[in-house]
Protein backbone atom coordinates (compact mmCIF):
# COMPACT_ATOMS: atom_id res chain seq x y z
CA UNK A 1 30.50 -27.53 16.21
CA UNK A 2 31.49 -24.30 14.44
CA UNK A 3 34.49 -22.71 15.48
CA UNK A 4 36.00 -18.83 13.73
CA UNK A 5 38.76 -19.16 11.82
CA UNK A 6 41.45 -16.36 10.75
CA UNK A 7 42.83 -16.44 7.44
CA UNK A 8 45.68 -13.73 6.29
CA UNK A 9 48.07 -13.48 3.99
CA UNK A 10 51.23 -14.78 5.40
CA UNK A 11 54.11 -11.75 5.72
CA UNK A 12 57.12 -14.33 5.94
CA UNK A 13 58.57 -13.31 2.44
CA UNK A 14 59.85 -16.57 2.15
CA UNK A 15 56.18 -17.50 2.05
CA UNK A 16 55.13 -14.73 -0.21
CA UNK A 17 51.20 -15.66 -1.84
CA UNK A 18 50.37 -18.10 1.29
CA UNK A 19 47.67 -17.58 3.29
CA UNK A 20 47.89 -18.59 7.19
CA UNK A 21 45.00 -20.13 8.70
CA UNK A 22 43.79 -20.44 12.43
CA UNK A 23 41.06 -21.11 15.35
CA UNK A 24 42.08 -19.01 18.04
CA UNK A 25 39.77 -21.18 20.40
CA UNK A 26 42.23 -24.00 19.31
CA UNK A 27 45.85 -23.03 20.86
CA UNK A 28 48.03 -24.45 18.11
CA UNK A 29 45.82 -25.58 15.62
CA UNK A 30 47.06 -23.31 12.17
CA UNK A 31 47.76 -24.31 8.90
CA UNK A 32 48.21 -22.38 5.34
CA UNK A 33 47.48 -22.34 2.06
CA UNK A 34 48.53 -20.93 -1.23
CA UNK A 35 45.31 -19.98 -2.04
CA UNK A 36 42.24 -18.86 0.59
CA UNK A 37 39.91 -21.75 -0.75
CA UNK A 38 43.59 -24.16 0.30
CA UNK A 39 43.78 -22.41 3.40
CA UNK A 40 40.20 -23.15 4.10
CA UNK A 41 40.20 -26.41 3.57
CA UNK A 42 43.64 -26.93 5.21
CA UNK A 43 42.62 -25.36 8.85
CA UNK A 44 38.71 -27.48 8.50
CA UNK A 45 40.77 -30.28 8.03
CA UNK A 46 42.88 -29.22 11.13
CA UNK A 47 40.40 -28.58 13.51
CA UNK A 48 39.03 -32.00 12.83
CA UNK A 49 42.05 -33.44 13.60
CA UNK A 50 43.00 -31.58 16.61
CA UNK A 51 39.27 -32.30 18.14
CA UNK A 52 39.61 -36.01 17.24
CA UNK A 53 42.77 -35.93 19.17
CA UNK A 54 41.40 -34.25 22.58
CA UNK A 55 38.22 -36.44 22.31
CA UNK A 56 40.90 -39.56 21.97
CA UNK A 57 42.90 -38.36 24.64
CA UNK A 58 40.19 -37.79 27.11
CA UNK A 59 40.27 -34.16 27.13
CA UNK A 60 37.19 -31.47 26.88
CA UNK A 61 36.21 -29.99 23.18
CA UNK A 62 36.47 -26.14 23.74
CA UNK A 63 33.70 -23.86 22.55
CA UNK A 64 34.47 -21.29 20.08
């Protein structure tokens, strides 16, 4: 499945230089990065994760 993703630069100045990353078909599933490429590969490895979990628990995979 392909899902979009959002990536932008994070405006917490606490978290100055990170990029947030989400799937807004996913409620919840976000992640960050200090880099794009980091943010990337964070939320991919998110959205495995959180589909893993629904197919685990049961639940239907949403479409994008």
């Amino acid at each position: 499945m392909k899902y979009t993703i959002v990536i932008e630069p994070e405006t917490n100045p606490d978290f100055q230089g990170f990029f947030t990353a989400y799937c807004p078909a996913l409620p919840g599933c976000a992640t960050y990065g200090k880099s794009i490429e980091e943010a990337q590969k964070n939320i991919r490895e998110a959205i495995w994760l959180y589909l893993e979990n629904l197919q685990a628990n049961g639940r239907p995979i949403p479409e994008d």
